[in-house]
Protein backbone atom coordinates (compact mmCIF):
# COMPACT_ATOMS: atom_id res chain seq x y z
CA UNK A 1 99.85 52.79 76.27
CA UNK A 2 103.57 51.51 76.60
CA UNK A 3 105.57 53.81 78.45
CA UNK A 4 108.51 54.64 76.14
CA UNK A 5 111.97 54.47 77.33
CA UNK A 6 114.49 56.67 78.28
CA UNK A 7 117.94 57.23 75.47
CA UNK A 8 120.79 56.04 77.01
CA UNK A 9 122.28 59.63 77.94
CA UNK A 10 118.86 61.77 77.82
CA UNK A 11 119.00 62.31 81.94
CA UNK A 12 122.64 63.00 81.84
CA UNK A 13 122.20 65.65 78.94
CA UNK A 14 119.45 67.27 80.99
CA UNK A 15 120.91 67.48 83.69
CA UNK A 16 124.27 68.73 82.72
CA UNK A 17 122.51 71.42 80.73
CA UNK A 18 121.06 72.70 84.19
CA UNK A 19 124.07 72.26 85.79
CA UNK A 20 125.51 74.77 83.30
CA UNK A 21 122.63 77.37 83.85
CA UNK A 22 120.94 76.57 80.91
CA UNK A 23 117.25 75.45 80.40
CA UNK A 24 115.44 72.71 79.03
CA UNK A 25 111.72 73.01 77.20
CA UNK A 26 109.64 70.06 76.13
CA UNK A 27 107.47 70.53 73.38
CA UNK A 28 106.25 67.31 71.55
CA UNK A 29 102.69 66.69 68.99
CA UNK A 30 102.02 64.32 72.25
CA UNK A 31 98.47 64.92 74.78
CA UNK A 32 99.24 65.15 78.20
CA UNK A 33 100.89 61.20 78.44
CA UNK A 34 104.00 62.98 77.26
CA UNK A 35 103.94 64.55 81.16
CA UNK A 36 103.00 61.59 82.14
CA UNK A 37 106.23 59.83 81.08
CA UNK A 38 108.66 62.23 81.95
CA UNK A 39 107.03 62.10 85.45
CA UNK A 40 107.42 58.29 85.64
CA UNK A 41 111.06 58.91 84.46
CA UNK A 42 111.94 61.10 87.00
CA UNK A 43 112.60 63.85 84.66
CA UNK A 44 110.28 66.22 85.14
CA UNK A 45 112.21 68.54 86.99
CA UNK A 46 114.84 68.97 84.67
CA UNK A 47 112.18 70.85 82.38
CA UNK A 48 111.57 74.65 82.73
CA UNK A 49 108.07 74.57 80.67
CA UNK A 50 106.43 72.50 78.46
CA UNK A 51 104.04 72.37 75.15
CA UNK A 52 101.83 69.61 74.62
CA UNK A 53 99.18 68.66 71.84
CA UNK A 54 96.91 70.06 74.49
CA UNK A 55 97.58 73.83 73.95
CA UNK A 56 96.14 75.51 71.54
CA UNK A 57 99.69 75.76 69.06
CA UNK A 58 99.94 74.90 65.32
CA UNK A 59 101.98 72.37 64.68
CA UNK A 60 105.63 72.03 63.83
CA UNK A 61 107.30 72.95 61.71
CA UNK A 62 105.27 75.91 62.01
CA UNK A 63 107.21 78.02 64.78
CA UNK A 64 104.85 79.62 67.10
CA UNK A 65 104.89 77.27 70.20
CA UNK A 66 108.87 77.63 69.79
CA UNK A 67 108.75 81.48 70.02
CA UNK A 68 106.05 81.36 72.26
CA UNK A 69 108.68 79.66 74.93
CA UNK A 70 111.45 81.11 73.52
CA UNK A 71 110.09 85.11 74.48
CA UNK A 72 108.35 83.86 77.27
CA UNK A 73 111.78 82.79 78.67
CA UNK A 74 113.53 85.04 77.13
CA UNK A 75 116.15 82.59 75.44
CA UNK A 76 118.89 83.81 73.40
CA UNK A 77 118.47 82.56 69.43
CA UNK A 78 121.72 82.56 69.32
CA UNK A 79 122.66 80.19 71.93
CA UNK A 80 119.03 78.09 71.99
CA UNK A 81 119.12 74.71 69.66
CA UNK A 82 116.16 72.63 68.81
CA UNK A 83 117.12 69.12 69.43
CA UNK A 84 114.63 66.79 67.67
CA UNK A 85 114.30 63.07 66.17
CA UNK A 86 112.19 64.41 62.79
CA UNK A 87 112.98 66.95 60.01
CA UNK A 88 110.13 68.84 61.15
CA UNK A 89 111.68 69.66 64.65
CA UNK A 90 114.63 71.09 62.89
CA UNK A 91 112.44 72.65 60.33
CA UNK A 92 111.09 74.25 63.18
CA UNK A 93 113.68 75.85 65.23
CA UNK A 94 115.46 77.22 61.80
CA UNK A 95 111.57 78.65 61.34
CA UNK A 96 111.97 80.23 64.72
CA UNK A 97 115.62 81.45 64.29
CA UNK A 98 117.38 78.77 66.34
CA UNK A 99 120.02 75.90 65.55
CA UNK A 100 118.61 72.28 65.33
CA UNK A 101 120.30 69.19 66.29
CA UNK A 102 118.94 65.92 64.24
CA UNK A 103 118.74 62.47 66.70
CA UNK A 104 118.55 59.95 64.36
CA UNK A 105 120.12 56.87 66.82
CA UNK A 106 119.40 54.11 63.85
CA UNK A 107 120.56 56.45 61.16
CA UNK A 108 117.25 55.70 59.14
CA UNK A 109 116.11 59.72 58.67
CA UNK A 110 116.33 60.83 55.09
CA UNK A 111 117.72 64.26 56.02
CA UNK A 112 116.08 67.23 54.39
CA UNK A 113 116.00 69.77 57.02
CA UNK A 114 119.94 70.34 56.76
CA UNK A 115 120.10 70.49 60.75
CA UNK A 116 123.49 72.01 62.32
CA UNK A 117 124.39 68.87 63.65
CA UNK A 118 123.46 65.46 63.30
CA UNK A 119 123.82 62.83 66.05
CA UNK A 120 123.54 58.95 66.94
CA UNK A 121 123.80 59.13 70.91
CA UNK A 122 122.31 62.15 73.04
CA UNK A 123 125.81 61.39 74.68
CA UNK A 124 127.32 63.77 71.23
CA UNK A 125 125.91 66.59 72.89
CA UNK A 126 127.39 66.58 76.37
CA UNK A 127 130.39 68.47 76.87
CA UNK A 128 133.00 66.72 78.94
């Protein structure tokens, strides 16, 4: 399996969310290579928890793995955002009560999730 790469900004965003006190959750329809990758990337440690095809979740948009991290954390709703490349992630988090953020870098996503934001470049999210 190819490894996939990295968006230009994804560390940065990461880590500036940590930097800020905040948290970062991975939860992807991927088996465990997902881990695998963000081991190999050296961005592992900028994750607080993480849901993988492995556990036992239905899948999005159905919200239950998001409120399952989302209580177990104890994130606020009202600052938390789903950030996610499909309508389904952003179907998701609005399932769970949270704001979703649409990546769509080559602006080829026919929208119908009506996300909060949409973006081209992870960098869109960093705050300066």
């Amino acid at each position: 399996m190819q490894q996939p790469q990295l968006f230009e900004g994804v560390r940065n965003a990461l880590q500036q969310v940590v930097q800020n006190g905040g948290q970062n959750y991975l939860l992807t329809h991927r088996n465990n290579s997902a881990m695998e990758f963000i081991t190999q990337d050296g961005i592992k440690s900028l994750f607080t928890d993480f849901i993988t095809a492995e556990q036992p979740f239905p899948r999005k948009p159905n919200p239950t793995s998001l409120n399952y991290l989302i209580d177990k954390h104890k994130v606020d709703r009202e600052t938390a955002v789903m950030v996610g490349d499909r309508n389904l992630d952003i179907d998701a988090g609005h399932n769970a009560g949270i704001a979703g953020i649409l990546f769509d870098p080559d602006d080829l996503i026919e929208v119908t999730s009506n996300p909060e934001i949409k973006i081209h470049s992870i960098t869109e999210i960093l705050n300066d």
